[in-house]
Protein backbone atom coordinates (compact mmCIF):
# COMPACT_ATOMS: atom_id res chain seq x y z
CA UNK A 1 66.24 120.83 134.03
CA UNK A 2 65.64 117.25 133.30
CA UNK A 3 65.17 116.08 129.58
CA UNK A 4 62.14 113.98 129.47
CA UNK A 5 62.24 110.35 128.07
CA UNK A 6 59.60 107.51 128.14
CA UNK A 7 59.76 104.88 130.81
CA UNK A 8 60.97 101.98 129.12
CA UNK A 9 58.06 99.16 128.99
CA UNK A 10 58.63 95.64 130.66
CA UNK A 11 60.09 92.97 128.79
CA UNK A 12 57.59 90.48 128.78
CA UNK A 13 58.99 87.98 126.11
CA UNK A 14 61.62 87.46 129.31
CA UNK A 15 60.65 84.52 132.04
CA UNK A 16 62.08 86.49 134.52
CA UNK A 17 59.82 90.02 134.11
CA UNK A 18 56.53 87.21 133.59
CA UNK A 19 58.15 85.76 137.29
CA UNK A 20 58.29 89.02 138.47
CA UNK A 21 54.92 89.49 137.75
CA UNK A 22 53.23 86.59 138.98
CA UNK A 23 55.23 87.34 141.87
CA UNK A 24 53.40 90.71 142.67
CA UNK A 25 49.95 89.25 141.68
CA UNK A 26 50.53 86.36 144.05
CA UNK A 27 51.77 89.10 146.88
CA UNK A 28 48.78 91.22 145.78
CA UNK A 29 45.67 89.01 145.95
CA UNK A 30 45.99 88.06 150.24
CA UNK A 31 45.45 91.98 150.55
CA UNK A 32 42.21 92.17 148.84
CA UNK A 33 39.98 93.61 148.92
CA UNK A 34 42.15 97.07 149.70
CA UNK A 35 39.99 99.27 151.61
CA UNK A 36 39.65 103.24 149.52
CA UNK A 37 38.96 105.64 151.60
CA UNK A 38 37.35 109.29 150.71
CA UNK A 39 40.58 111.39 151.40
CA UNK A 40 40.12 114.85 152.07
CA UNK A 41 42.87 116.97 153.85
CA UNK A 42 45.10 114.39 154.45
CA UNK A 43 42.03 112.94 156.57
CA UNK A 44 40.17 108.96 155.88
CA UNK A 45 36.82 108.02 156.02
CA UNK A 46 36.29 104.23 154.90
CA UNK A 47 33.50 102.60 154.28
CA UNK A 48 32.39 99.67 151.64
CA UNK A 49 29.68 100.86 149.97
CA UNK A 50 31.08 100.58 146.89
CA UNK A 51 32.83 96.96 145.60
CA UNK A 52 34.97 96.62 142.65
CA UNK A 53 34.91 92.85 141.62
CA UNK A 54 37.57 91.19 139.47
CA UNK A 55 35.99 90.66 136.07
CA UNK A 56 37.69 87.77 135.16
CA UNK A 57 36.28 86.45 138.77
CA UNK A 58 33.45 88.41 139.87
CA UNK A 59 33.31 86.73 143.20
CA UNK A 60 36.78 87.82 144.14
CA UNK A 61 36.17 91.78 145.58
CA UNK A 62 39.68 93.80 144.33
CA UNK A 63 38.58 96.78 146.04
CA UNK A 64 35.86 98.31 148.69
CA UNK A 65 35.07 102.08 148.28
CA UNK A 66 33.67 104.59 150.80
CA UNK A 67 30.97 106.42 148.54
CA UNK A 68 31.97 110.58 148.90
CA UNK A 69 28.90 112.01 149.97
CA UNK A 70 27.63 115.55 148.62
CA UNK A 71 29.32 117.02 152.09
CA UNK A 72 32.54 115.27 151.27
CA UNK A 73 32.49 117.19 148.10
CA UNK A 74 31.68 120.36 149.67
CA UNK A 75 34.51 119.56 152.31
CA UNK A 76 36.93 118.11 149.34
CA UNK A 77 36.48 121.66 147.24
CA UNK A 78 36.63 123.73 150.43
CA UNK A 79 39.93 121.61 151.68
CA UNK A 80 41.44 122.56 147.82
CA UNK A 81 40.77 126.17 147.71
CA UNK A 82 42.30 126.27 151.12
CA UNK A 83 45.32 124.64 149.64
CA UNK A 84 44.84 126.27 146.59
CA UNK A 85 46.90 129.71 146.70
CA UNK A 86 50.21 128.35 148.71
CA UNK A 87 50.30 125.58 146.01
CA UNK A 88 50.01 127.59 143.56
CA UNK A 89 52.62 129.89 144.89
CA UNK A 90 55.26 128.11 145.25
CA UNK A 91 58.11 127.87 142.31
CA UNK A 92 57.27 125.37 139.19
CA UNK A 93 60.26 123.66 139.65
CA UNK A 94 59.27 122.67 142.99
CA UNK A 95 56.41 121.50 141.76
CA UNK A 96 57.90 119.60 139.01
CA UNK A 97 60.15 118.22 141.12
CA UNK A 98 57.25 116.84 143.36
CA UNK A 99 55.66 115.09 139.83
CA UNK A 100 59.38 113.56 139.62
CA UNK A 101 59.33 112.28 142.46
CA UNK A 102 56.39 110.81 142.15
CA UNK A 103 57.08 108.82 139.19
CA UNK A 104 59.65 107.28 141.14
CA UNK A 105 57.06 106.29 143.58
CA UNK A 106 54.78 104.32 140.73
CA UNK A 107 58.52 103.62 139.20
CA UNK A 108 59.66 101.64 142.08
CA UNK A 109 55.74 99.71 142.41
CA UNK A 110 54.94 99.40 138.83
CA UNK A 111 54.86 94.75 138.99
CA UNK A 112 52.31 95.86 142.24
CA UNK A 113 50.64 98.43 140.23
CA UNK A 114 50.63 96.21 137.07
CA UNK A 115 49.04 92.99 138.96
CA UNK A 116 46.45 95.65 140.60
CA UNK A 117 44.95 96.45 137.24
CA UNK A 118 45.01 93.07 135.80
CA UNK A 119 42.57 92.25 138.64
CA UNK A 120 40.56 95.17 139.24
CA UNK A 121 39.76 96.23 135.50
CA UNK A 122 41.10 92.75 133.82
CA UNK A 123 43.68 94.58 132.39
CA UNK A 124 46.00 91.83 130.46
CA UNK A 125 50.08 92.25 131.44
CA UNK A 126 50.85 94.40 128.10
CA UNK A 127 47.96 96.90 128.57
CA UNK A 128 48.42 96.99 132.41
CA UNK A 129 52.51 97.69 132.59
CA UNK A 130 52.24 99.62 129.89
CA UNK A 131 49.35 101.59 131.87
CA UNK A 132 51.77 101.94 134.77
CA UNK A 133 54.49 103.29 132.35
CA UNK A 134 52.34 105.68 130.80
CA UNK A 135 51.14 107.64 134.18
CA UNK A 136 55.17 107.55 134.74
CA UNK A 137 55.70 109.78 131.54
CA UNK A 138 52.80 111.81 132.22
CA UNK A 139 54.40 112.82 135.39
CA UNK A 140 57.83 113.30 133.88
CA UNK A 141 56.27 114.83 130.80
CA UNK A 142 54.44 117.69 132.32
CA UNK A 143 56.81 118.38 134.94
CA UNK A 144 59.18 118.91 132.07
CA UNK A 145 56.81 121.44 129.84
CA UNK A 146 55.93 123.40 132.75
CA UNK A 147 59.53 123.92 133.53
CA UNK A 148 60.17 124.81 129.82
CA UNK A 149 57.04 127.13 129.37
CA UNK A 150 57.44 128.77 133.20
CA UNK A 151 59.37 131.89 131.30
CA UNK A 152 56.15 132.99 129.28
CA UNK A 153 56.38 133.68 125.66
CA UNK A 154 58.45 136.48 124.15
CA UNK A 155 56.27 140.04 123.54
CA UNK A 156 57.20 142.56 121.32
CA UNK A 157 58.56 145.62 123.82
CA UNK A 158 58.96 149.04 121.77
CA UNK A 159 61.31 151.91 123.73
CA UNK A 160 59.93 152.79 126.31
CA UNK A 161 57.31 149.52 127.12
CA UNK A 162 57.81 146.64 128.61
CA UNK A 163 55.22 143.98 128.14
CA UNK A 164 55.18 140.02 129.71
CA UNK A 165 53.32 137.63 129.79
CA UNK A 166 52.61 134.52 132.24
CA UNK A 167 50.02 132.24 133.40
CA UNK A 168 47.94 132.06 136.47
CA UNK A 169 46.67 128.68 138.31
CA UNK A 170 42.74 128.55 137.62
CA UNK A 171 41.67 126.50 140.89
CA UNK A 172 40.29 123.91 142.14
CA UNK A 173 40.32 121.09 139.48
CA UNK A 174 37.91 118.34 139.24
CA UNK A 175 38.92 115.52 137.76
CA UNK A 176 36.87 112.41 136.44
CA UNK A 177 38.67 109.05 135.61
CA UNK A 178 37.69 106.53 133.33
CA UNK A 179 38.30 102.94 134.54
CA UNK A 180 39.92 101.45 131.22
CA UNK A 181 43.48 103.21 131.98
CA UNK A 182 42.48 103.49 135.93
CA UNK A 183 46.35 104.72 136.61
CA UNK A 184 47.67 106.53 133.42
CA UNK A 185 44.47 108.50 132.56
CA UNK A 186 43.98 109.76 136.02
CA UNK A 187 47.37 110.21 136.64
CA UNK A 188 47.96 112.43 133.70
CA UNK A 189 45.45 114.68 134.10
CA UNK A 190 45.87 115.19 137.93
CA UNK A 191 49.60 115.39 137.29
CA UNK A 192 48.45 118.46 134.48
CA UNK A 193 46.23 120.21 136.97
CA UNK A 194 49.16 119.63 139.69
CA UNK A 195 52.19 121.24 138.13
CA UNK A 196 50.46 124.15 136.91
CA UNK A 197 49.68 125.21 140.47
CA UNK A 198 46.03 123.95 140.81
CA UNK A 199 44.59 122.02 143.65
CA UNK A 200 42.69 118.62 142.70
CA UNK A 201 39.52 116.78 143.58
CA UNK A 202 39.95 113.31 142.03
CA UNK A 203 36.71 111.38 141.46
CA UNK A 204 38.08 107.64 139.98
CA UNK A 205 35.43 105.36 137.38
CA UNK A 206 33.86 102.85 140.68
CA UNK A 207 34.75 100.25 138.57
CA UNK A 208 38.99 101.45 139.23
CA UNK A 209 39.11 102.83 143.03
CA UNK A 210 41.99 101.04 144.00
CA UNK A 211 43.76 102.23 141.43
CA UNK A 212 43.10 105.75 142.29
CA UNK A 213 44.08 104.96 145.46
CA UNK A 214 47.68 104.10 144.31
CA UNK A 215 47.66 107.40 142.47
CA UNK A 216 46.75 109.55 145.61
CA UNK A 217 49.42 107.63 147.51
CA UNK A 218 51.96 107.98 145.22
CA UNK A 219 51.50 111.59 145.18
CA UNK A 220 51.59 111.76 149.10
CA UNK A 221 54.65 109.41 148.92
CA UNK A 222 56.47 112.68 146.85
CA UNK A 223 55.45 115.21 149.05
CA UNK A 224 52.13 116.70 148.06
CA UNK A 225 50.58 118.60 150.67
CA UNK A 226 47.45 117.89 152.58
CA UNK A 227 44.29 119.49 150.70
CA UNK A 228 46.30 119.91 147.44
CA UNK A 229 44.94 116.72 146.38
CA UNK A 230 41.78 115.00 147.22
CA UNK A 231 40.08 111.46 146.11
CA UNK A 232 36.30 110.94 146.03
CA UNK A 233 34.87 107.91 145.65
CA UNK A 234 31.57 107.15 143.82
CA UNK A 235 29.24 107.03 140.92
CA UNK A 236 27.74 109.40 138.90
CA UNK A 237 26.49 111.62 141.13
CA UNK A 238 29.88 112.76 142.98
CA UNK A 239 31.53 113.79 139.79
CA UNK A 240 27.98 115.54 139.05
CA UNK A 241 28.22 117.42 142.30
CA UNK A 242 31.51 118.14 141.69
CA UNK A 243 30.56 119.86 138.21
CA UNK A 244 28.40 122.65 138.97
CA UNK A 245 29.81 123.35 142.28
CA UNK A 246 30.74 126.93 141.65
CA UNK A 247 34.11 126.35 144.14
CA UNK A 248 35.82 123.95 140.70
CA UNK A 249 37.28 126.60 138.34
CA UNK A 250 38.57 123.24 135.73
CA UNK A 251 36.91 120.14 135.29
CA UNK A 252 38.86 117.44 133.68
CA UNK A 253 36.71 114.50 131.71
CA UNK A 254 37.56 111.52 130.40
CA UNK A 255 34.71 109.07 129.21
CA UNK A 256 31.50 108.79 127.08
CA UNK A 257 30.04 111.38 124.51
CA UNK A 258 27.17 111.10 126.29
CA UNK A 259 28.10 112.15 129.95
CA UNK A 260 30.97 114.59 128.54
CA UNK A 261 28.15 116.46 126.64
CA UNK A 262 25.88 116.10 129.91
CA UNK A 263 29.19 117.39 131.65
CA UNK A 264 29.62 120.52 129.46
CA UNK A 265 25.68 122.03 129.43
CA UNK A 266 26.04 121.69 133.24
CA UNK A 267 29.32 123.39 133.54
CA UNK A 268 28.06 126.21 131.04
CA UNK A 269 25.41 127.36 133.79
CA UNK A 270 27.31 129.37 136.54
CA UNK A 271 25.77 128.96 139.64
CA UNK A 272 24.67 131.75 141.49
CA UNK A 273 27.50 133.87 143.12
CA UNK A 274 29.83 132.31 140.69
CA UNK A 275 32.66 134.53 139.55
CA UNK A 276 34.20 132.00 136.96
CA UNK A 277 33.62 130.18 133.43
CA UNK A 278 34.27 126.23 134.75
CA UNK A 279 36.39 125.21 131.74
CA UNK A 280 35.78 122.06 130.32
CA UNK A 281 38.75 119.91 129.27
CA UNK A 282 37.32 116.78 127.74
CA UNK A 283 38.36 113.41 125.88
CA UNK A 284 35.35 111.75 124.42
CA UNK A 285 34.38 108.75 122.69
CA UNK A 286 35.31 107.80 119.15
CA UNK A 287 33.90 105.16 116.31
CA UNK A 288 37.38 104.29 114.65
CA UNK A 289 38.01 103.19 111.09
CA UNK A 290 40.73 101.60 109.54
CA UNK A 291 40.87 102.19 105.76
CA UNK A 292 42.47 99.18 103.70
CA UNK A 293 43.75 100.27 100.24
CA UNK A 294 44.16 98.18 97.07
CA UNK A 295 47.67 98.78 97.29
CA UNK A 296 47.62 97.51 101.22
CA UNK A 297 50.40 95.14 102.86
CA UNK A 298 47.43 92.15 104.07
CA UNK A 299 50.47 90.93 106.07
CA UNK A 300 50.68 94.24 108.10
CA UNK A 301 46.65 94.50 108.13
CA UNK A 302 45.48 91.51 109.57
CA UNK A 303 47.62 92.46 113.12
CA UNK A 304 47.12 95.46 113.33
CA UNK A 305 43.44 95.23 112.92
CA UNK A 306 42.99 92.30 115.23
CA UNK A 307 45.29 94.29 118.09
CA UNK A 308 43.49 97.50 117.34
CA UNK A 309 40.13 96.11 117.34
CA UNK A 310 40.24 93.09 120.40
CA UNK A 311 43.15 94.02 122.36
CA UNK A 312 41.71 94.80 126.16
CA UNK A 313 38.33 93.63 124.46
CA UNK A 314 37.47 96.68 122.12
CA UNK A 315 37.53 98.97 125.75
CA UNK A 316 39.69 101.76 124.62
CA UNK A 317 38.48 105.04 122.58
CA UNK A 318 40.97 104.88 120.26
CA UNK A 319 40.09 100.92 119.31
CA UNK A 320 39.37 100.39 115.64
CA UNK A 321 35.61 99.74 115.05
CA UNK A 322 35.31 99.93 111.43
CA UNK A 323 37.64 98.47 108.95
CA UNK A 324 36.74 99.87 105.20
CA UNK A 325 38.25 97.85 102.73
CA UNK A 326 39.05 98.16 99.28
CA UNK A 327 36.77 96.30 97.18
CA UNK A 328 39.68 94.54 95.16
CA UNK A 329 41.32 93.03 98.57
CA UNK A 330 37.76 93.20 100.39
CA UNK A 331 37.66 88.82 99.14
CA UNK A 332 41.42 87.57 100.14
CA UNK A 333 40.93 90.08 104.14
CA UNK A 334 38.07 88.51 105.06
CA UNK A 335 38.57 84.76 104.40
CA UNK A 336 42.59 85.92 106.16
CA UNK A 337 40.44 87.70 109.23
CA UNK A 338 37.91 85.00 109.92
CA UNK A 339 41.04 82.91 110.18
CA UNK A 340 42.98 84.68 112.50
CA UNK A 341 39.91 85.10 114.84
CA UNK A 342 39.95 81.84 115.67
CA UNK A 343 43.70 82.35 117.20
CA UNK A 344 42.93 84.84 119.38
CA UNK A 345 42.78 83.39 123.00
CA UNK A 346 39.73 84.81 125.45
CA UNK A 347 40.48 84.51 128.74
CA UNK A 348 41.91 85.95 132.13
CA UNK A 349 43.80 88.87 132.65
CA UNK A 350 46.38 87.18 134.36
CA UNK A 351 46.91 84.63 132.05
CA UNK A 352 49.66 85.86 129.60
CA UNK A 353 48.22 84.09 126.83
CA UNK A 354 45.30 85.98 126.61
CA UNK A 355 44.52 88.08 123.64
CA UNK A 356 40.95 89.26 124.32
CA UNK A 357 40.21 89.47 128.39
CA UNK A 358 36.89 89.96 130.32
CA UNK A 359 34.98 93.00 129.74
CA UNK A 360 34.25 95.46 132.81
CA UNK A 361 31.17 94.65 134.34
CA UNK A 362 28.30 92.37 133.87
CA UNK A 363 26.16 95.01 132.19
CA UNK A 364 28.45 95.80 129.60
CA UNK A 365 28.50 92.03 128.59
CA UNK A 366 24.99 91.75 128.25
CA UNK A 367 24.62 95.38 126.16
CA UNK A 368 27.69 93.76 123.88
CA UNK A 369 26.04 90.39 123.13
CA UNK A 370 22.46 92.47 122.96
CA UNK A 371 24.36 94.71 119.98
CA UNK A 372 26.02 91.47 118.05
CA UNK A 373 22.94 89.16 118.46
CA UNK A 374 21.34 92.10 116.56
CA UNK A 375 23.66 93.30 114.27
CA UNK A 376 22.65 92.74 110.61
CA UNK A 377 25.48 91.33 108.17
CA UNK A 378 27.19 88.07 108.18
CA UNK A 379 28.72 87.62 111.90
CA UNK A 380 32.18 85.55 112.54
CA UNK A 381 33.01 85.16 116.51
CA UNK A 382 36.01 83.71 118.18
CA UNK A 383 36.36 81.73 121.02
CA UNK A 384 35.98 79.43 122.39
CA UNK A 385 34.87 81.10 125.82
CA UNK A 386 36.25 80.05 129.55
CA UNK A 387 33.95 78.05 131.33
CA UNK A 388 33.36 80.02 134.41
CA UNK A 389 31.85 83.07 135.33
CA UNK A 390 34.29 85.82 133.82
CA UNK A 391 32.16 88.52 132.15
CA UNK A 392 33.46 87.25 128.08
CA UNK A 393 31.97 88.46 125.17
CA UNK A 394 33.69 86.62 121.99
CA UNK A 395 35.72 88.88 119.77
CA UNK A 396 33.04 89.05 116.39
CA UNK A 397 33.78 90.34 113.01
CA UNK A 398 30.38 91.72 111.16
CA UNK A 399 31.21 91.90 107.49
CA UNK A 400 28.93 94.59 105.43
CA UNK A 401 26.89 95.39 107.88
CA UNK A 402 24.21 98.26 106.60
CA UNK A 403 24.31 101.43 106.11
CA UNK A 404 23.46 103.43 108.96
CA UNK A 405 23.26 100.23 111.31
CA UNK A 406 24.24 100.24 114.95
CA UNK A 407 27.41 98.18 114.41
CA UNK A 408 28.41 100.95 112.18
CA UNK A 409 27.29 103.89 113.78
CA UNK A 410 26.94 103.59 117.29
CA UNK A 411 30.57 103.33 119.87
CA UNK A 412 30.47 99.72 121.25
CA UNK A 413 33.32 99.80 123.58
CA UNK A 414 33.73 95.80 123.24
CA UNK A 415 35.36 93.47 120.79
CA UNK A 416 33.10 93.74 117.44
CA UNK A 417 34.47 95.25 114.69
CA UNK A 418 32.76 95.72 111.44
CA UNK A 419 34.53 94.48 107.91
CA UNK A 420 32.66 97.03 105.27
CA UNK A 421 33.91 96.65 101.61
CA UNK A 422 33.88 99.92 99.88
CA UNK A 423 34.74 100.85 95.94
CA UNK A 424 37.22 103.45 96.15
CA UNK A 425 39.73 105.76 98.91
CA UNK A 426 37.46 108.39 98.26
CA UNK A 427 34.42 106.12 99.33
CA UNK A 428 35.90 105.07 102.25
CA UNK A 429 37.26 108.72 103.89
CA UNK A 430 33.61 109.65 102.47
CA UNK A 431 32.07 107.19 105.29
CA UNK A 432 34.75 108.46 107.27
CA UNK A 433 33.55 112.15 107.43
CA UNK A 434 30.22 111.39 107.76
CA UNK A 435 30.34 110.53 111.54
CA UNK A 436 30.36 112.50 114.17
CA UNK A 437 33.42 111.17 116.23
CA UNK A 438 36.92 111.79 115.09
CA UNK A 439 39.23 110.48 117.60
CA UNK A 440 41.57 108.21 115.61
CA UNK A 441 41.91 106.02 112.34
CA UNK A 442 44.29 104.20 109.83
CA UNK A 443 45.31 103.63 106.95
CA UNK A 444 46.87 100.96 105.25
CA UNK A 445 48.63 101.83 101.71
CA UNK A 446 51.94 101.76 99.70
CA UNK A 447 52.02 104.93 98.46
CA UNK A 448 52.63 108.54 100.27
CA UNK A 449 50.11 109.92 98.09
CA UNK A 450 47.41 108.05 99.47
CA UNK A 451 48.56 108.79 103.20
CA UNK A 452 48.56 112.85 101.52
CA UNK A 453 45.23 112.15 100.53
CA UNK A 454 43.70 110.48 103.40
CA UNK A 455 44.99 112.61 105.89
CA UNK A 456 43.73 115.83 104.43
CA UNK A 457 40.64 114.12 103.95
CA UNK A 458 39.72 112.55 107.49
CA UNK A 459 39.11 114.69 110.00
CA UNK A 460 40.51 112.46 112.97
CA UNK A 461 42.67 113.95 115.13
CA UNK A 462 45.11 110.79 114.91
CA UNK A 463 45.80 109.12 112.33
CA UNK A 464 48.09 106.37 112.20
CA UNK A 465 49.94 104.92 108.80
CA UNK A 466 50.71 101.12 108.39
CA UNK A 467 50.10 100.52 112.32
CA UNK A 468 47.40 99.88 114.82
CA UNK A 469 45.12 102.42 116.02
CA UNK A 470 45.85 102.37 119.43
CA UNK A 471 49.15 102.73 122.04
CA UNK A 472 49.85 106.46 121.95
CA UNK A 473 53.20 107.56 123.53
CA UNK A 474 53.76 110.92 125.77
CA UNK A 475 55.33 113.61 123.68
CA UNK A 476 55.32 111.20 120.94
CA UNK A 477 51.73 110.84 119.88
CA UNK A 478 49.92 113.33 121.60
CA UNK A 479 46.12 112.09 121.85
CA UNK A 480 43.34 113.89 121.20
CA UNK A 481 40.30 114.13 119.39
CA UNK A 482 38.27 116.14 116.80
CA UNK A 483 34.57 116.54 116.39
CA UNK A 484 32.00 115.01 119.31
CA UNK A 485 35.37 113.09 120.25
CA UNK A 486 36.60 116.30 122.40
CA UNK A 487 37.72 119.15 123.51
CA UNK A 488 41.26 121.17 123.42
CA UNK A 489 44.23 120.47 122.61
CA UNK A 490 46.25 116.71 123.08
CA UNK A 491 47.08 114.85 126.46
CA UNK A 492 50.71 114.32 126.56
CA UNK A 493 51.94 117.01 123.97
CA UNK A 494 53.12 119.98 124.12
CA UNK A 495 49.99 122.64 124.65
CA UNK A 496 48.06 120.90 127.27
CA UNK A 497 49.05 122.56 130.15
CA UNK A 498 47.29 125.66 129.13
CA UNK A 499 44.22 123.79 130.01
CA UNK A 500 44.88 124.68 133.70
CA UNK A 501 45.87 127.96 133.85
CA UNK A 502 44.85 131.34 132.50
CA UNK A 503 47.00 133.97 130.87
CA UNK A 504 48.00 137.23 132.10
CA UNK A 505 49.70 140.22 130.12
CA UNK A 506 51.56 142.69 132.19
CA UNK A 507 51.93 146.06 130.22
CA UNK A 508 54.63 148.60 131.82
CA UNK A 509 55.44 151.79 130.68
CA UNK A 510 58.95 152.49 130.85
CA UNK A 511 59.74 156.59 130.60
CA UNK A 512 60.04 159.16 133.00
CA UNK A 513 59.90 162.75 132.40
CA UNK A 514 59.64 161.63 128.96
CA UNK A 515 62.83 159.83 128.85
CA UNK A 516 62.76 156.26 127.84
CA UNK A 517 64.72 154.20 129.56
């Protein structure tokens, strides 16, 4: 059995992995736009009804997307449960070994991969590689645990009993990718559903198809067979269909509060004939704070917050949105934050340089700007912008914003953060565990007691000491959150592969004749 290890991330303080970079952007861009096909059973239907524009230059089409149509899905789920019980019948190591192999498939493309996300989601180099890197560990991570866990727990087996226990594949898994990790998000949780002997309907963010596309090829590349694995283009209404269908025994959900609650009432309604409770496996939103003690190191703050709180533009769930600072540094942070706003470089993806890219779409730029030209408290933004036609919002700080204001309350998802000076730790985990999210947060502080304090206090489901808020590691950070911010246990640790499979307890009794034996 293979130990598992994390992919190493690219080098990119070296000229030669920026060359090699450039070098697979440059190959990349004659190929646009790639063409993604609905994929069911091994068989392609393209269309372009869909396009996927490169934010940093909407004109330039990365990708053009058949849209699955509600027979596709009925044809997708059908194809899967088909597929479903030889899949699931076959060993776990063979299955494992099939995730292996293909992590060596996004291994041995990850520049191509890389340069794919910087222009179909404006992705800068860091976040993109270490995108690609992260679906690599997902693969190598699960295909490890279910290898480990494949012998069941131990029972308790008095003379004359013998009692076991293992788990069962649910079904057909549906799963629904966000666009702001297009490869490692949808990888991981395809590559979870996979191993434990499930088949999968994948239905990508239409903002990432060609992404997903790599994903589905990278899994045919290992071996996967036809049916096992299935990708359906569209909007909202294909992963919709795909909920309630009563053929999906797992649906796997990565996105808003507000769709992943929408997701779950549906879900909870079996239709008629339906034999099954559709499980819900969901990562939600969050409205991050990082708390700045008296004590803090500004040094250490003033990075981390400004990489937790701009870095892809504010467009992760785990980005810091509130930073609650002691009142007796609250004076020295801001006039050291409004300075090192102005640093920060807004730009294109593909420029290495860049510190704060485009935003997704056109419509989130225009909600962003709506929420910061409104936003109450004294504003500070970066810049200044490019002067073209990328969709930019500047990175803004809001300091003190009020009480119960959106800026404080409501998840962005862009790069505003608000600066909120507060009078003591217990004031600030107070504001803390008053909202409803509680995916992630920091804490900045010299003494253990305060990290004690803070982290019985908060009821985040990371929390992060003297660091950023953001880049959790497979089977070193495993991610998840508490509250309205989600459902189960952590993606890339240790107990989410129970998601996907349901256990069974065999109970034998062991005498004859009334001997035991």
């Amino acid at each position: 059995m293979p130990e598992f290890a994390n992919e190493p991330l690219l080098e990119l303080r070296r000229a030669d992995e920026r060359a090699r970079c450039r070098e697979a952007l440059a190959a990349l861009t004659p190929r646009l736009p790639l063409s993604v096909p609905v994929i069911v059973a091994g068989d392609r239907r393209h269309g372009a009804d869909l396009v996927s524009p490169d934010p940093s230059h909407p004109a330039r089409k990365v990708a053009l997307a058949c849209r699955a149509s509600a027979s596709d899905v009925d044809s997708a789920v059908s194809a899967a449960t088909a597929a479903q019980r030889a899949w699931g019948a076959i060993p776990v190591g063979a299955r494992a070994a099939i995730l292996r192999a293909a992590a060596a498939e996004l291994a041995a493309r990850r520049y191509e991969l890389a340069a794919l996300e910087v222009a179909e989601c404006a992705k800068p180099w860091p976040e993109a590689a270490a995108d690609v890197a992260e679906a690599i560990d997902f693969c190598r991570y699960y295909a490890h645990r279910a290898e480990v866990e494949a012998a069941g727990p131990e029972l308790l087996s008095p003379p004359g009993e013998r009692n076991r226990q293992f788990r069962r594949p649910r079904g057909v898994c549906a799963v629904i990718a966000p666009w702001n990790f297009p490869i490692a998000i949808a990888c991981g949780m395809t590559a979870a559903a996979l191993v434990t002997g499930n088949a999968v309907c994948l239905k990508p963010a239409e903002q990432s198809p060609g992404c997903a596309l790599a994903i589905f090829d990278a899994f045919a590349a290992a071996g996967l067979p036809p049916g096992v694995l299935n990708l359906l283009p569209g909007e909202g209404e294909t992963g919709a269909a795909l909920v309630v269908h009563p053929g999906v025994s797992t649906v796997a959900f990565t996105g808003s509060a507000a769709v992943g609650l929408e997701i779950m009432a549906a879900a909870a309604r079996p239709a008629p004939g339906q034999r099954h409770l559709t499980r819900v496996v969901a990562e939600l939103g969050g409205k991050n704070a990082m708390i700045v003690d008296a004590d803090a190191d500004l040094d250490d703050v003033v990075p981390a917050a400004l990489t937790s709180a701009f870095g892809f533009a504010g467009q992760k769930c785990s980005a810091t949105a509130r930073l609650l600072v002691h009142e007796r540094v609250a004076a020295t942070l801001k006039v050291r934050l409004i300075g090192a706003l102005a640093t920060l470089a807004v730009g294109p993806a593909e420029a290495f340089g860049t510190d704060v890219p485009a935003v997704i779409e056109a419509d989130a730029q225009a909600r962003i700007a709506a929420v910061v030209a409104a936003a109450a408290g004294e504003a500070h933004s970066g810049g200044p912008l490019p002067d073209d036609d990328g969709y930019y919002v500047p990175p803004t700080l809001v300091f003190d914003p009020p009480a119960g204001s959106h800026v404080t309350c409501e998840e962005i998802f862009g790069p505003v953060l608000s600066v909120e000076t507060v009078p003591s730790l217990a004031a600030a985990c107070d504001r803390v565990d008053e909202q409803p999210q509680a995916l992630t947060g920091a804490v900045f502080t010299r003494s253990p007691d305060t990290v004690a304090y803070v982290s019985a206090r908060t009821p985040v489901g990371n929390l992060y000491v003297n660091r950023p808020s953001t880049g959790a590691i497979v089977g070193r950070q495993p991610f998840g959150g508490n509250r309205l911010s989600g459902t189960g246990s952590k993606a890339g640790g240790p107990d989410y592969l129970a998601h996907f499979s349901d256990p069974v307890v065999v109970c034998e009794d062991l005498t004859r004749h009334g001997i035991p034996a």
